[in-house]
Protein backbone atom coordinates (compact mmCIF):
# COMPACT_ATOMS: atom_id res chain seq x y z
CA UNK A 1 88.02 119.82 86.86
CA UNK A 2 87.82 117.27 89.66
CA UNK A 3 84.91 119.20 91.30
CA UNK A 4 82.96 117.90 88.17
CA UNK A 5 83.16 114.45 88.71
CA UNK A 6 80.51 112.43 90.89
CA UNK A 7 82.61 110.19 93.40
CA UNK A 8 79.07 108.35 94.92
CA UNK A 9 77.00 105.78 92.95
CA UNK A 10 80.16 105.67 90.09
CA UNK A 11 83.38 103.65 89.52
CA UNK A 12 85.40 106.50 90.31
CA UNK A 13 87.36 104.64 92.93
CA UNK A 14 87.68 101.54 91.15
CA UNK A 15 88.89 103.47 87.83
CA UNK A 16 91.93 105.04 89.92
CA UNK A 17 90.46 108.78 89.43
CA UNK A 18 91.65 109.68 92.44
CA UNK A 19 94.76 109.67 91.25
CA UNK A 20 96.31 113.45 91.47
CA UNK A 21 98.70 112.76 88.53
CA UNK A 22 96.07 112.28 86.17
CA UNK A 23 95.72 115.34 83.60
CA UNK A 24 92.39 116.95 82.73
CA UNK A 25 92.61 115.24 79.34
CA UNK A 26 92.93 111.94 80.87
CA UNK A 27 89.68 112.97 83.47
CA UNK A 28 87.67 114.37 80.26
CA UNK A 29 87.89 111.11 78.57
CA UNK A 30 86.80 109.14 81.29
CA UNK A 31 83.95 111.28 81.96
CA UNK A 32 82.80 112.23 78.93
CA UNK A 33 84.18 109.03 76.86
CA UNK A 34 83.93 106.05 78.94
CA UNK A 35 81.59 106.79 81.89
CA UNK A 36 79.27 110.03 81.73
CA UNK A 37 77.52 108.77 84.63
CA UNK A 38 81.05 110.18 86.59
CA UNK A 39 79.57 114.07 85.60
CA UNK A 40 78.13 115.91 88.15
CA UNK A 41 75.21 117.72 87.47
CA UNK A 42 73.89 120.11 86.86
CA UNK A 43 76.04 122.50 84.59
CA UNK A 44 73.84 126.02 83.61
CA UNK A 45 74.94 127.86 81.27
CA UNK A 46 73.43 131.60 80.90
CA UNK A 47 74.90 134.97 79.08
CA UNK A 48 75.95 135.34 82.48
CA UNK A 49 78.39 132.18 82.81
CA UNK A 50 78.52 129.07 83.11
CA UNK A 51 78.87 127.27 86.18
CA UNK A 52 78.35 123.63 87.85
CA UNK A 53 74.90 124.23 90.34
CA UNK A 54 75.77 122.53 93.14
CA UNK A 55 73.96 123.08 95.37
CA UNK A 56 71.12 123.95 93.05
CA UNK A 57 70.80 127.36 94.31
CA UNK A 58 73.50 128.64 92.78
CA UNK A 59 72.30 128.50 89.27
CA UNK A 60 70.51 132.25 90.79
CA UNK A 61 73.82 133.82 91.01
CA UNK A 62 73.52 132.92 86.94
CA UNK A 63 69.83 134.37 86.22
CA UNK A 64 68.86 138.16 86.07
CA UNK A 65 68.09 139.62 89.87
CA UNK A 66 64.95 137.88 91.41
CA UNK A 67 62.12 140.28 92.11
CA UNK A 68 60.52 139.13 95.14
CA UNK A 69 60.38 135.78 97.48
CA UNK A 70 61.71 132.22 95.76
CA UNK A 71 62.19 129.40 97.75
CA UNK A 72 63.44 125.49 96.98
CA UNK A 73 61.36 122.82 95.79
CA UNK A 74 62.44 121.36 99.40
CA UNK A 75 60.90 124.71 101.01
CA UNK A 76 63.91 126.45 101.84
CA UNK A 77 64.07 130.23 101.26
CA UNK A 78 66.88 130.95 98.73
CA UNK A 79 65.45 135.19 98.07
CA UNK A 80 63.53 137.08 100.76
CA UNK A 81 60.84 139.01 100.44
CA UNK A 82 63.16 141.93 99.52
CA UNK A 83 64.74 140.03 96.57
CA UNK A 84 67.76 139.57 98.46
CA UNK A 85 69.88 136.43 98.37
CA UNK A 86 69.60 134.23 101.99
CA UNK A 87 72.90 132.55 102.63
């Protein structure tokens, strides 16, 4: 759960959500209740899974296999030429 929850640009400090005695109920409603702006994003969800995409490459781990080259909006190669994954 607590990989879900944006720490930068948020009042997760100042709402004590660091805390490691806080339950996943009590997280959820401060996430999803009082401050969605505390969700990290994104979250894909394919018949494959479902998964937080962070870094946004991972989302292809979620998609059928990639035929051929695909690289990041950035430029960075995420499938070769051979459709294989570059870690």
């Amino acid at each position: 759960m607590r990989e879900a929850i944006r720490k930068k640009g948020t009042p997760y400090a100042e709402l004590g959500l660091d805390d490691r005695m806080l339950s996943d109920d009590q997280l959820i409603d401060a996430m999803l209740v009082e401050h969605s702006i505390l969700i990290n994003r994104p979250f894909v969800d394919t018949p494959n899974g479902a998964r937080l995409c962070r870094p946004s490459e991972l989302v292809i781990d979620l998609l059928p296999p990639q035929q051929g080259p695909f690289s990041k909006e950035d430029g960075k190669v995420v499938i070769d030429e051979s459709g294989k994954r570059v870690r």
